[in-house]
PDB file of N, CA and C in Angstrom:
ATOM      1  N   UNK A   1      -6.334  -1.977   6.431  1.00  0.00           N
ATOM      2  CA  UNK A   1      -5.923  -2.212   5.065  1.00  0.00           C
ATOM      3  C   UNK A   1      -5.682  -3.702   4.875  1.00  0.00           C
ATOM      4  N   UNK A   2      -5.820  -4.062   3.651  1.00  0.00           N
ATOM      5  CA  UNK A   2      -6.141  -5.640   3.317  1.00  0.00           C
ATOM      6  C   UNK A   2      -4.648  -5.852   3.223  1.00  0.00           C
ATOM      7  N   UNK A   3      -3.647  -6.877   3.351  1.00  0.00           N
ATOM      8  CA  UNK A   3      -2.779  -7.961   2.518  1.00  0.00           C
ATOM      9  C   UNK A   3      -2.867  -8.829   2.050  1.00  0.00           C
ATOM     10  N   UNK A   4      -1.881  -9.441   1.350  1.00  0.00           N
ATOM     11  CA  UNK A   4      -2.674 -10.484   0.256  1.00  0.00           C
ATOM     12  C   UNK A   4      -0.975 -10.635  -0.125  1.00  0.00           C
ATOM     13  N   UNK A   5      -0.923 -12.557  -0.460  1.00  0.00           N
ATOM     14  CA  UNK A   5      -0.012 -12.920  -0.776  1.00  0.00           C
ATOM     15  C   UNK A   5       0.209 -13.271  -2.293  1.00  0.00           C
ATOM     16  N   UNK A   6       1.572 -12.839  -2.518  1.00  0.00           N
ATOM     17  CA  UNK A   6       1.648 -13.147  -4.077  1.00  0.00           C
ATOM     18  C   UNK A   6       2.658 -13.556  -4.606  1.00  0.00           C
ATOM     19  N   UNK A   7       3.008 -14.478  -5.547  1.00  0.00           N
ATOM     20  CA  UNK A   7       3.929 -14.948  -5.921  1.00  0.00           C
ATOM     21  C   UNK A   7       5.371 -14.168  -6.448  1.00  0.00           C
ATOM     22  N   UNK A   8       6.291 -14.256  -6.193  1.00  0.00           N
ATOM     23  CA  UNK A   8       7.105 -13.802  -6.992  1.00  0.00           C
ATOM     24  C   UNK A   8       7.932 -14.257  -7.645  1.00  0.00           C
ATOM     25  N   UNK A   9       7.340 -13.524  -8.979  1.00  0.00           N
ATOM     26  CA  UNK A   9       7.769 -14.394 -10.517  1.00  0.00           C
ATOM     27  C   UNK A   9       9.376 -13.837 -11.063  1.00  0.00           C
ATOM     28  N   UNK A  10       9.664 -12.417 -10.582  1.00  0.00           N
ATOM     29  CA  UNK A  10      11.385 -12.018 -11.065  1.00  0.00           C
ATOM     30  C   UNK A  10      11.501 -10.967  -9.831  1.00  0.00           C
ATOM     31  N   UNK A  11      12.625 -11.215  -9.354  1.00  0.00           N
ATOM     32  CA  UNK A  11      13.457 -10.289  -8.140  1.00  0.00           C
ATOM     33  C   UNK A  11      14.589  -9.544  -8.444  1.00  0.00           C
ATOM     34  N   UNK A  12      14.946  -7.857  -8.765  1.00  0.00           N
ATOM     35  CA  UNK A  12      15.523  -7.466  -8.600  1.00  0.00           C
ATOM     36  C   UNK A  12      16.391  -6.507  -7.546  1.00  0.00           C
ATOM     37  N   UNK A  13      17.894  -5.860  -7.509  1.00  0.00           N
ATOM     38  CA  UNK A  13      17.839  -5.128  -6.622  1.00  0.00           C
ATOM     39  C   UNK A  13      16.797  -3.794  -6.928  1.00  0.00           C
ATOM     40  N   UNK A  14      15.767  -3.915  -7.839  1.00  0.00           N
ATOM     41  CA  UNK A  14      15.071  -2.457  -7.664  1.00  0.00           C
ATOM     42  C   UNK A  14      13.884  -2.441  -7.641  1.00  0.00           C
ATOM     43  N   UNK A  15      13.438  -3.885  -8.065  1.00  0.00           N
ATOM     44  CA  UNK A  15      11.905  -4.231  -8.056  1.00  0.00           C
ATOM     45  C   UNK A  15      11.855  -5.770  -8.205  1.00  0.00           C
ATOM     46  N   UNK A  16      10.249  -5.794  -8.438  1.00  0.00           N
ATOM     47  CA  UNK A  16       9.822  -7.253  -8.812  1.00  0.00           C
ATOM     48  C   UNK A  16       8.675  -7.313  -9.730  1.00  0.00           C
ATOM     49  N   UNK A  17       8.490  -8.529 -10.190  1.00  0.00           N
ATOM     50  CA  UNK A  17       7.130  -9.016 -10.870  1.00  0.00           C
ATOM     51  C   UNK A  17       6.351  -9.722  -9.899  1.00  0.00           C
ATOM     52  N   UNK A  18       5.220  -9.495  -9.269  1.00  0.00           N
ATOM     53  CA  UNK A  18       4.628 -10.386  -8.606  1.00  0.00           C
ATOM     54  C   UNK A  18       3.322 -10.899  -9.105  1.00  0.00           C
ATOM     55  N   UNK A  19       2.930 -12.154  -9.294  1.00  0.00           N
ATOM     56  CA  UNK A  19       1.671 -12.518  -9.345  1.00  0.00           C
ATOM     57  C   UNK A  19       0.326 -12.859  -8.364  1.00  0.00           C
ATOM     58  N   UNK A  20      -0.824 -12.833  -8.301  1.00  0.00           N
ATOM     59  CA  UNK A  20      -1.539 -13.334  -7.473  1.00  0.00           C
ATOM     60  C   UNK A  20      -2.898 -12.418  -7.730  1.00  0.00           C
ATOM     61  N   UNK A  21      -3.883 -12.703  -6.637  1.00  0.00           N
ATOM     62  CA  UNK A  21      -5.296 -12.524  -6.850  1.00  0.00           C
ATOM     63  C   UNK A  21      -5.196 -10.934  -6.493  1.00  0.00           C
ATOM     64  N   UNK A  22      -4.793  -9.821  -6.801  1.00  0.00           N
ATOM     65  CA  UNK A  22      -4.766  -8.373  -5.969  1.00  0.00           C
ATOM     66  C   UNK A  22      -5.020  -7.696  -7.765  1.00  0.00           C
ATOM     67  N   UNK A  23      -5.485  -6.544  -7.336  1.00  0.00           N
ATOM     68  CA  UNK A  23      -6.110  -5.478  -7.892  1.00  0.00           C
ATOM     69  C   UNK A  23      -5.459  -4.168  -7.397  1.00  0.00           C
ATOM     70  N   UNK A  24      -4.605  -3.781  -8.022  1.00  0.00           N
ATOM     71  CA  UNK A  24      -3.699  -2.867  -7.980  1.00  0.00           C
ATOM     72  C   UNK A  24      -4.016  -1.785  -8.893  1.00  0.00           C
ATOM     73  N   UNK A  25      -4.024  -0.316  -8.879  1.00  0.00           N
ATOM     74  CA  UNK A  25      -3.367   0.582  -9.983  1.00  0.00           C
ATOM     75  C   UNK A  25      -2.005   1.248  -9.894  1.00  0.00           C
ATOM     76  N   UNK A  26      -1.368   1.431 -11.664  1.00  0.00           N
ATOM     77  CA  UNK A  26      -0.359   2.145 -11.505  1.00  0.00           C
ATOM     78  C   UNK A  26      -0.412   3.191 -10.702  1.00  0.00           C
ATOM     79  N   UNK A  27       1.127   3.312  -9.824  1.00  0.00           N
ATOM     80  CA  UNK A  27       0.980   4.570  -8.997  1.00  0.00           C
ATOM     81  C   UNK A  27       0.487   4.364  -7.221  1.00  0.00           C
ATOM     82  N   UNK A  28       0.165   3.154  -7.365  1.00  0.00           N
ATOM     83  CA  UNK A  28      -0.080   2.725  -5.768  1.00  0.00           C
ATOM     84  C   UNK A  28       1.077   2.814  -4.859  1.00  0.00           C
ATOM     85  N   UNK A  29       1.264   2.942  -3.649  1.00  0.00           N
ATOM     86  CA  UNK A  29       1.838   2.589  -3.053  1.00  0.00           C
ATOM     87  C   UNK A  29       2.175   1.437  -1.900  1.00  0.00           C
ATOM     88  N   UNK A  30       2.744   0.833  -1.815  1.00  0.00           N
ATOM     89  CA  UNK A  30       2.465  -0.364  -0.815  1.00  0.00           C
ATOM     90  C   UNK A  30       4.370  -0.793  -0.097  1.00  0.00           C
ATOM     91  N   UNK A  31       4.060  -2.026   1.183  1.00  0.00           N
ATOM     92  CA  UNK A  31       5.176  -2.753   1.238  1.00  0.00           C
ATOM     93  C   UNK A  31       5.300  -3.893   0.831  1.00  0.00           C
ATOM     94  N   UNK A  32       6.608  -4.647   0.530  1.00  0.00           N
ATOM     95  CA  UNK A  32       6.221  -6.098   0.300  1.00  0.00           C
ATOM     96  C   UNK A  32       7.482  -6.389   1.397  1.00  0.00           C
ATOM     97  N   UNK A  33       6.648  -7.699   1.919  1.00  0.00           N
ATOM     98  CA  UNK A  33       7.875  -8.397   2.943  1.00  0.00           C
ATOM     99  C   UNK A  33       8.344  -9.561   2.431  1.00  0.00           C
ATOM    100  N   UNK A  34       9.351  -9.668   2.046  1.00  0.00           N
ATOM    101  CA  UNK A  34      10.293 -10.498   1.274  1.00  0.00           C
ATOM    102  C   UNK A  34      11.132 -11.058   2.113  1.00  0.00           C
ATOM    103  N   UNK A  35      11.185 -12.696   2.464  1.00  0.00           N
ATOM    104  CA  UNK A  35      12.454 -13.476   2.903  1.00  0.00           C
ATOM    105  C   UNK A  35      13.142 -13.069   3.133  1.00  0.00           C
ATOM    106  N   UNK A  36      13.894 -13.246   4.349  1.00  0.00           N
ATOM    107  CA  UNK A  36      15.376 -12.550   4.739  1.00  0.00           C
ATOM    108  C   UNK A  36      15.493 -11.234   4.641  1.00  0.00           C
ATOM    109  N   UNK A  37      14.975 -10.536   4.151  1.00  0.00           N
ATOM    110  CA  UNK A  37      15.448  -8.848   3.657  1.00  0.00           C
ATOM    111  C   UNK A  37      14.415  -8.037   4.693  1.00  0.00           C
ATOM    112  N   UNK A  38      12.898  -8.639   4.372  1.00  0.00           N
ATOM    113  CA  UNK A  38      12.026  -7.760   5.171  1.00  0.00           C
ATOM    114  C   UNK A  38      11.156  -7.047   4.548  1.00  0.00           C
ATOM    115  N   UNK A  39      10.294  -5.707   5.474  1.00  0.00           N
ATOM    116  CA  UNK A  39       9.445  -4.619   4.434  1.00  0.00           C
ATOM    117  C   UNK A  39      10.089  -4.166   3.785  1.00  0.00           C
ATOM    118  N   UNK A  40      10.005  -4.174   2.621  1.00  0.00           N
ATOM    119  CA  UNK A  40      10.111  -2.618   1.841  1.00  0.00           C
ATOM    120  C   UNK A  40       9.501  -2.259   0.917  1.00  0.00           C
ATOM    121  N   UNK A  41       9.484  -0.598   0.871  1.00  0.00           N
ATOM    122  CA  UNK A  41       8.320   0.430   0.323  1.00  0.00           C
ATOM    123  C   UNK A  41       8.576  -0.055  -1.282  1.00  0.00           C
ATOM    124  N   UNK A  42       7.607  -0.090  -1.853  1.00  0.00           N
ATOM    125  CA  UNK A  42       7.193   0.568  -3.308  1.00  0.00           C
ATOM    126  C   UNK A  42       6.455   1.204  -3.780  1.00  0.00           C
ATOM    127  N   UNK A  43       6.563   1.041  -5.156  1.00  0.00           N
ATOM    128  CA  UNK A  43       5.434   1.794  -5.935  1.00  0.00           C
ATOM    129  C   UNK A  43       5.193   0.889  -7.109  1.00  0.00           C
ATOM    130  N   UNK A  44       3.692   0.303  -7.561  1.00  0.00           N
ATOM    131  CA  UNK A  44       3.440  -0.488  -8.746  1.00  0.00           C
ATOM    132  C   UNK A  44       3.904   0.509  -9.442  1.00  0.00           C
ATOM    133  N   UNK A  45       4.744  -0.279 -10.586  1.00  0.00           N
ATOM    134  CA  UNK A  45       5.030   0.374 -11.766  1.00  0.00           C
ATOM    135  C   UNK A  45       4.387   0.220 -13.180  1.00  0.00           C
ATOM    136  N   UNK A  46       3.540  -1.210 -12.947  1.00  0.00           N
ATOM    137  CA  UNK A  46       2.861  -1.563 -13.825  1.00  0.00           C
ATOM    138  C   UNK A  46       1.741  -2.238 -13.453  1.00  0.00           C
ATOM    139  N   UNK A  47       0.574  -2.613 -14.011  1.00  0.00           N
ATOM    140  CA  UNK A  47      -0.343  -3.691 -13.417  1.00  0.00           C
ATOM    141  C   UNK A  47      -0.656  -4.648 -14.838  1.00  0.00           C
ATOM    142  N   UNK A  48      -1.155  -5.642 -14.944  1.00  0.00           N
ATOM    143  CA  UNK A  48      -1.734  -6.110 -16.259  1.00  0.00           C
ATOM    144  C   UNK A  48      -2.627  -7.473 -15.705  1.00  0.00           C
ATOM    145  N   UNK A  49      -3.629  -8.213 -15.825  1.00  0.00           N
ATOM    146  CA  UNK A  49      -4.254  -8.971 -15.338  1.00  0.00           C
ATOM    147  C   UNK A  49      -3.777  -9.570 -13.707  1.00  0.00           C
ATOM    148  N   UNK A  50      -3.341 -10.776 -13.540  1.00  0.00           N
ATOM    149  CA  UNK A  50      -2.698 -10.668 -12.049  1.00  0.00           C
ATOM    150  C   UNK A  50      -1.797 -10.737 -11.970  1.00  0.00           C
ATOM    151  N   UNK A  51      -0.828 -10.211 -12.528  1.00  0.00           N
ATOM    152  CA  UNK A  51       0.817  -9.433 -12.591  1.00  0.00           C
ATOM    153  C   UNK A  51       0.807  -7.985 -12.053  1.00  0.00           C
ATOM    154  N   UNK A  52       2.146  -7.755 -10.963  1.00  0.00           N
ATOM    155  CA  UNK A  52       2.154  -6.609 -11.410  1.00  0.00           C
ATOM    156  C   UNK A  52       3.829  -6.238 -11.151  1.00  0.00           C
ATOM    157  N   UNK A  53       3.863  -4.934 -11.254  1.00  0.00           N
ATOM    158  CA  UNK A  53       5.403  -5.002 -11.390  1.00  0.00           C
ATOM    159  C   UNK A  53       5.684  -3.534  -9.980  1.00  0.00           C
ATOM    160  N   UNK A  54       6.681  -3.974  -9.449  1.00  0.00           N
ATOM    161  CA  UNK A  54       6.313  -2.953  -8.202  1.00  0.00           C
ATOM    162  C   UNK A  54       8.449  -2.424  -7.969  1.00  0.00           C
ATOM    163  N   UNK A  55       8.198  -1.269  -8.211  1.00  0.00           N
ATOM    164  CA  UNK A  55       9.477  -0.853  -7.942  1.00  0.00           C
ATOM    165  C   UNK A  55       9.854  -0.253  -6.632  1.00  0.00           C
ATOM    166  N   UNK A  56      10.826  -0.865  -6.123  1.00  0.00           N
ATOM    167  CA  UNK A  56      11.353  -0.509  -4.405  1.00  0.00           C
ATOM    168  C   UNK A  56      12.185   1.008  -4.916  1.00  0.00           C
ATOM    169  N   UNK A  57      11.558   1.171  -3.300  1.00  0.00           N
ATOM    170  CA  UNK A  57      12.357   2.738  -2.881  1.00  0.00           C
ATOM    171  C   UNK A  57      13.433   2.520  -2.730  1.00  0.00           C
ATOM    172  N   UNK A  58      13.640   2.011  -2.306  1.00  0.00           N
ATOM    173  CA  UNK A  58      15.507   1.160  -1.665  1.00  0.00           C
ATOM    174  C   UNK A  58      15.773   0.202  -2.675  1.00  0.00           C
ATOM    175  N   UNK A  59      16.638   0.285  -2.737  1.00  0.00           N
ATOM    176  CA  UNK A  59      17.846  -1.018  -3.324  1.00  0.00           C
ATOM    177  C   UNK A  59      17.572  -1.784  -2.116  1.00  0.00           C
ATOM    178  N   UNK A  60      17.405  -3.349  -2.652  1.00  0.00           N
ATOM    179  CA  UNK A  60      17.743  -4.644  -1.558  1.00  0.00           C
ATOM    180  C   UNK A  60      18.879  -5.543  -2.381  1.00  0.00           C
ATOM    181  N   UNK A  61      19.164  -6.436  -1.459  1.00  0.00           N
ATOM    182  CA  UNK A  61      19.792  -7.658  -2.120  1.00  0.00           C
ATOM    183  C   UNK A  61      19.118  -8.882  -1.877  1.00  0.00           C
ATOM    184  N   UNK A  62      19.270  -8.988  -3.576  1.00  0.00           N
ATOM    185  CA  UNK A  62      18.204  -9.858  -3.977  1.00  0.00           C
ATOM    186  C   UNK A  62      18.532 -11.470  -3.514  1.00  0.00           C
ATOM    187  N   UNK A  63      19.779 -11.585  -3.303  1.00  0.00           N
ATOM    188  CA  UNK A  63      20.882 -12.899  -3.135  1.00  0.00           C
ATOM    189  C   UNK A  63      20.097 -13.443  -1.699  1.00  0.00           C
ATOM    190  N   UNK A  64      19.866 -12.147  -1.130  1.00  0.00           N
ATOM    191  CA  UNK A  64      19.292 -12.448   0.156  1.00  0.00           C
ATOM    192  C   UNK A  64      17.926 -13.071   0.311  1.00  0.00           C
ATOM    193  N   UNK A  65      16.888 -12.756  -0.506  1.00  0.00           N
ATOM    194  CA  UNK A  65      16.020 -13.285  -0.551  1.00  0.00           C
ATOM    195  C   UNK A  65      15.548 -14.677  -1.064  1.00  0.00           C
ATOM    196  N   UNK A  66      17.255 -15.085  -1.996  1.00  0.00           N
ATOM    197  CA  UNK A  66      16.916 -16.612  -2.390  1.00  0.00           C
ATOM    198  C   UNK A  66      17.590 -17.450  -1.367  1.00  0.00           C
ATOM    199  N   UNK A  67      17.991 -16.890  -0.615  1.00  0.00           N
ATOM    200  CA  UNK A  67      19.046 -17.515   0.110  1.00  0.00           C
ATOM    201  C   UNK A  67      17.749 -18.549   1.111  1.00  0.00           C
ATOM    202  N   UNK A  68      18.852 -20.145   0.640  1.00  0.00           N
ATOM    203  CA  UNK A  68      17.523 -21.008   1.755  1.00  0.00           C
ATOM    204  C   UNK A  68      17.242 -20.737   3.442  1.00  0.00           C
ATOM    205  N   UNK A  69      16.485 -20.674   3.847  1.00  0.00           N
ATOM    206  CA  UNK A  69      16.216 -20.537   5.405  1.00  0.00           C
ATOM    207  C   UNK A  69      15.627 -21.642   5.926  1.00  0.00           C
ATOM    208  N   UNK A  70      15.613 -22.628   5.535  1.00  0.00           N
ATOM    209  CA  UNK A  70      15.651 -24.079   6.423  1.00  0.00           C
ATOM    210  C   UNK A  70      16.683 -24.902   4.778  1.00  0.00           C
ATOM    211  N   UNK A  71      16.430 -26.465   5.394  1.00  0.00           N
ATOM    212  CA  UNK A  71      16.809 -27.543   4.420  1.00  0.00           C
ATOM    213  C   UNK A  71      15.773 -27.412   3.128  1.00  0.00           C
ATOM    214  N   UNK A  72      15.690 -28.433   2.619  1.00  0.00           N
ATOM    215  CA  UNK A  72      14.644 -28.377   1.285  1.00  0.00           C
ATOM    216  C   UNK A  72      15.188 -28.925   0.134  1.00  0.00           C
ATOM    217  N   UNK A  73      14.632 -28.827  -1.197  1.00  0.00           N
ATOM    218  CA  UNK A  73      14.775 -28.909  -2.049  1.00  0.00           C
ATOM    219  C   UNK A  73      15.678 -27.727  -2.676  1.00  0.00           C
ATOM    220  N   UNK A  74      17.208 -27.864  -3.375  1.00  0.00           N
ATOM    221  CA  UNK A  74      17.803 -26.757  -3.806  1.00  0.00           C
ATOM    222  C   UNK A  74      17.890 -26.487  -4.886  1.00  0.00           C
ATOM    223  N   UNK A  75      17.519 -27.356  -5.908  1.00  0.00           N
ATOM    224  CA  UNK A  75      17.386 -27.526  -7.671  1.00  0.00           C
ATOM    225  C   UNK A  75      16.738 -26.557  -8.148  1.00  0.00           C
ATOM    226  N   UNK A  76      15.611 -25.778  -7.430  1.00  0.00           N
ATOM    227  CA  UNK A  76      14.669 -25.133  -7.995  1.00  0.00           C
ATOM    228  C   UNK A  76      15.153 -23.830  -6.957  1.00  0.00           C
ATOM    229  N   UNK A  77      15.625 -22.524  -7.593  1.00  0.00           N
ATOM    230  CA  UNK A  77      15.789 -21.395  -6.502  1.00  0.00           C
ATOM    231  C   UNK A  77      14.417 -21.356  -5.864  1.00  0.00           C
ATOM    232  N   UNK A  78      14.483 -20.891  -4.948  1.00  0.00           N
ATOM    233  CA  UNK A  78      13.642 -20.638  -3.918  1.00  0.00           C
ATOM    234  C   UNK A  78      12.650 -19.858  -3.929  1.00  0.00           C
ATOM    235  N   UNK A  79      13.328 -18.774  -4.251  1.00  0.00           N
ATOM    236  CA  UNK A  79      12.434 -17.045  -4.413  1.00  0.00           C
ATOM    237  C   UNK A  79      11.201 -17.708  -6.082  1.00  0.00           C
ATOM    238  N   UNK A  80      11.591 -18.844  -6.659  1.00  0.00           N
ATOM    239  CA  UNK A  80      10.455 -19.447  -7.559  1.00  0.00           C
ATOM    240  C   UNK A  80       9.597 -19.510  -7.072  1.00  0.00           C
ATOM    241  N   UNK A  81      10.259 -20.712  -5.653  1.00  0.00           N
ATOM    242  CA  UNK A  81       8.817 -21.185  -5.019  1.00  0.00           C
ATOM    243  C   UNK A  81       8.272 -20.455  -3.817  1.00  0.00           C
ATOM    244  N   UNK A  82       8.746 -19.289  -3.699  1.00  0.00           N
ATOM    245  CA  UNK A  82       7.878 -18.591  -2.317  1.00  0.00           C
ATOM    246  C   UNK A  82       7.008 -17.623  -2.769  1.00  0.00           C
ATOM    247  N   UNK A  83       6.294 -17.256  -1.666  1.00  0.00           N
ATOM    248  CA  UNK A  83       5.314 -16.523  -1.453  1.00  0.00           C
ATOM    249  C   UNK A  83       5.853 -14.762  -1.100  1.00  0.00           C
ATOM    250  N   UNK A  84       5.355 -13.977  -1.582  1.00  0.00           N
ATOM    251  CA  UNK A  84       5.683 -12.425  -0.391  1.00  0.00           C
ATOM    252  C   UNK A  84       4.134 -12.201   0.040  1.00  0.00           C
ATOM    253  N   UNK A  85       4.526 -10.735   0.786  1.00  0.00           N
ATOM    254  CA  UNK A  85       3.478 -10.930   1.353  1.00  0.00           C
ATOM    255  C   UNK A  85       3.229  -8.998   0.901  1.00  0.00           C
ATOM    256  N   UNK A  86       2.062  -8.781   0.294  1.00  0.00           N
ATOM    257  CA  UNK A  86       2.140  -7.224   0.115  1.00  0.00           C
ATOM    258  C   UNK A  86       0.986  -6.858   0.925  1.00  0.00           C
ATOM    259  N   UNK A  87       1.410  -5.400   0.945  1.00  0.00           N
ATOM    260  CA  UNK A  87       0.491  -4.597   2.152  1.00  0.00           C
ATOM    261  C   UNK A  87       0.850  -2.537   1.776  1.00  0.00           C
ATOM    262  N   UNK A  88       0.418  -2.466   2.912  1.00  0.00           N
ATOM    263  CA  UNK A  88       1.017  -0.859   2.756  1.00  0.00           C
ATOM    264  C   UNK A  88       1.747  -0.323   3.384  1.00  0.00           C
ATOM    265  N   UNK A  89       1.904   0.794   3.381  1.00  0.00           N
ATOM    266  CA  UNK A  89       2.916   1.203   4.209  1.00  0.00           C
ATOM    267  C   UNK A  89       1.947   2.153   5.399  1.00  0.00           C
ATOM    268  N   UNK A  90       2.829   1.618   6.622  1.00  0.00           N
ATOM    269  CA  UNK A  90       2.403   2.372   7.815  1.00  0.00           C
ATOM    270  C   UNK A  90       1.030   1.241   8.417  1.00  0.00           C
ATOM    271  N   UNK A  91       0.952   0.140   7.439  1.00  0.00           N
ATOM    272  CA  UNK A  91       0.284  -1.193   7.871  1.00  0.00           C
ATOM    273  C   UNK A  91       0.833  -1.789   9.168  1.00  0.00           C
ATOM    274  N   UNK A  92      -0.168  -2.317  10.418  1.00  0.00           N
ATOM    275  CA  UNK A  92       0.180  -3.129  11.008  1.00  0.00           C
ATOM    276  C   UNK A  92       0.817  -4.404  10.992  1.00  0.00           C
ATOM    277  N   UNK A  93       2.331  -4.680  10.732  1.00  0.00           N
ATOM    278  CA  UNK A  93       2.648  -5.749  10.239  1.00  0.00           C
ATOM    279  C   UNK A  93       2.700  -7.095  11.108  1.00  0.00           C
ATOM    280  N   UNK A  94       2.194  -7.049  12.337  1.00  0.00           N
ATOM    281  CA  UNK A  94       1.966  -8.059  12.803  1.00  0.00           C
ATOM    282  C   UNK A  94       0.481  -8.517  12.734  1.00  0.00           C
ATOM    283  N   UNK A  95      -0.136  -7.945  12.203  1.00  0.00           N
ATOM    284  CA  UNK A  95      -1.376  -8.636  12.689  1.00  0.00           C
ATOM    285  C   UNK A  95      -1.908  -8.290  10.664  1.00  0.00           C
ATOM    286  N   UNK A  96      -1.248  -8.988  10.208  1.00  0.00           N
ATOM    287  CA  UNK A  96      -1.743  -9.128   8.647  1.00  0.00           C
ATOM    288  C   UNK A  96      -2.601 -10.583   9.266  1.00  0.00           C
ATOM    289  N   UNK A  97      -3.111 -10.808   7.711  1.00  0.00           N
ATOM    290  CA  UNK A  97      -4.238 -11.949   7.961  1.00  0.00           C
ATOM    291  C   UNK A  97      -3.652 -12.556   6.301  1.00  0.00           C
ATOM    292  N   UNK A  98      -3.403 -13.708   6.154  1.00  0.00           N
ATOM    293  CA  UNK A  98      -3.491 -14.378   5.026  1.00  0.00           C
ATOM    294  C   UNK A  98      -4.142 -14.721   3.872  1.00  0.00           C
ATOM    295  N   UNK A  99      -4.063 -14.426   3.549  1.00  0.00           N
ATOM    296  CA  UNK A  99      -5.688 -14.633   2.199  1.00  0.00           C
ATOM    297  C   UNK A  99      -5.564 -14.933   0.883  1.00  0.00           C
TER     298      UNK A  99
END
């Protein structure tokens, strides 16, 4: 199964908006690995050009994922400028490939 990295544009404890080059339908299932927090399961809840909106099975905390993990720039939250990384579930998560 493919992964593919995508921006994330809003982080909640129940979902997200993510952007990037992926082709999703409502009703998919997948993981996203998010900073500090890790996999976790969803389900797109929405798709619309390269947006999509993906609601977690679990509650996370979201605090956790902006939280910095080296030095940097702090003006701009973080979770703006990072990347996740989506995939599926029951995916080999070490051996994703970047794309």
């Amino acid at each position: 199964m493919d992964s593919h990295r995508v921006r994330v544009r809003n982080l909640s404890s129940g979902g997200m908006m993510a952007e990037g080059e992926i082709t999703l339908l409502r009703g998919a299932r997948l993981s996203v690995n998010l900073r500090n927090v890790g996999w976790v399961e969803g389900t797109v809840a929405w798709a619309q050009e390269n947006r999509l909106g993906i609601a977690f099975a679990k509650e996370v905390d979201p605090k956790l994922a902006r939280a910095p993990v080296g030095g940097g720039d702090l003006s701009t939250p973080r979770y703006l400028r990072s990347e996740a990384l989506v995939g599926y579930p029951g995916q080999n998560k070490e051996g994703l490939r970047k794309i």
